[in-house]
Protein backbone atom coordinates (compact mmCIF):
# COMPACT_ATOMS: atom_id res chain seq x y z
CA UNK A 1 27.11 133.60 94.87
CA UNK A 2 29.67 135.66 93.08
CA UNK A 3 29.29 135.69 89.12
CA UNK A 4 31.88 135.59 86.84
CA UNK A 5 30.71 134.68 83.45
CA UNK A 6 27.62 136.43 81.57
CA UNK A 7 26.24 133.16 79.52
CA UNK A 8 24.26 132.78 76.52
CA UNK A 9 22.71 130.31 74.98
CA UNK A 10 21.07 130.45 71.72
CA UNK A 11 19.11 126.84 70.11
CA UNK A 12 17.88 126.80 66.79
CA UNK A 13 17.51 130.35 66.67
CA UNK A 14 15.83 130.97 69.98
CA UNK A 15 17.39 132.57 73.78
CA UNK A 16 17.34 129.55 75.97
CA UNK A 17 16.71 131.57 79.96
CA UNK A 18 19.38 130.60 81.86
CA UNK A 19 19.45 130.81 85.31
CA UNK A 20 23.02 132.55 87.11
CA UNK A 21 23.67 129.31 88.51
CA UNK A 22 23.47 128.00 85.32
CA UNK A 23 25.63 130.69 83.11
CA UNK A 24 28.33 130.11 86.12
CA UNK A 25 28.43 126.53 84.97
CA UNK A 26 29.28 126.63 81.76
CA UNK A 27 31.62 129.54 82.10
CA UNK A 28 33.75 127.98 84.30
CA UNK A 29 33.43 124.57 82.48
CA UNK A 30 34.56 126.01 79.09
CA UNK A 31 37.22 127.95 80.90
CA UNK A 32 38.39 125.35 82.19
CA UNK A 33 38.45 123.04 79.23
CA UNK A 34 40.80 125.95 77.44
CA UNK A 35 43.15 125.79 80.69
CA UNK A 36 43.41 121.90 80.43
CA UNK A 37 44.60 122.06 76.56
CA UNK A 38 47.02 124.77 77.21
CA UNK A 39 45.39 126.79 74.63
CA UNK A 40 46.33 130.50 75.90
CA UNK A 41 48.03 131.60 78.81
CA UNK A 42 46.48 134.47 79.67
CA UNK A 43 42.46 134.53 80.81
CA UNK A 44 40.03 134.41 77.68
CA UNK A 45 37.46 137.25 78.24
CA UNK A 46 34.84 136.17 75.51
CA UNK A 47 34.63 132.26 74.76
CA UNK A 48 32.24 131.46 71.56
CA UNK A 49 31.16 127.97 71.07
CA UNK A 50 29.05 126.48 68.03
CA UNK A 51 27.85 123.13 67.96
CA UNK A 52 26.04 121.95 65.33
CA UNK A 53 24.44 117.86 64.92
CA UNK A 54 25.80 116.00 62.49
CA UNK A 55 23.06 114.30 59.86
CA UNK A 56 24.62 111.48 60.31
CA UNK A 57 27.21 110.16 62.60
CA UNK A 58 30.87 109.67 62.09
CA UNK A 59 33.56 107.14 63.36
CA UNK A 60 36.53 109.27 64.30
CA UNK A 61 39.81 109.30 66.52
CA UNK A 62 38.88 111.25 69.54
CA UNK A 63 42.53 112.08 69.37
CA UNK A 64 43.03 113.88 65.92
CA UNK A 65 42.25 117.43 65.28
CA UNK A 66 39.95 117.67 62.29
């Protein structure tokens, strides 16, 4: 296996061990949700992602930037 992407997760505070098969996975999945929307043309060399859960949810239009 040839690696590409050094991955990190981080929940609530805490390193979540990921495996190289793993931090492959999500490289190339984010990477390749940036391609898809055009976003930049060169290749991104660090990609930072926060997601944080809503209290409550939220009726939205998957099609609007917020």
């Amino acid at each position: 296996m040839k690696k590409s992407f050094e991955t990190k997760m981080v929940v609530d505070g805490k390193n979540v061990p990921l495996n190289n098969f793993v931090q492959e996975t999500i490289g190339n999945i984010m990477a390749g949700f940036l391609k898809s929307l055009k976003w930049t043309e060169s290749e991104p060399q660090i990609i930072e992602v926060k997601i944080k859960r809503l209290k409550t949810t939220a009726d939205v239009d998957a099609h609007v930037y917020p």
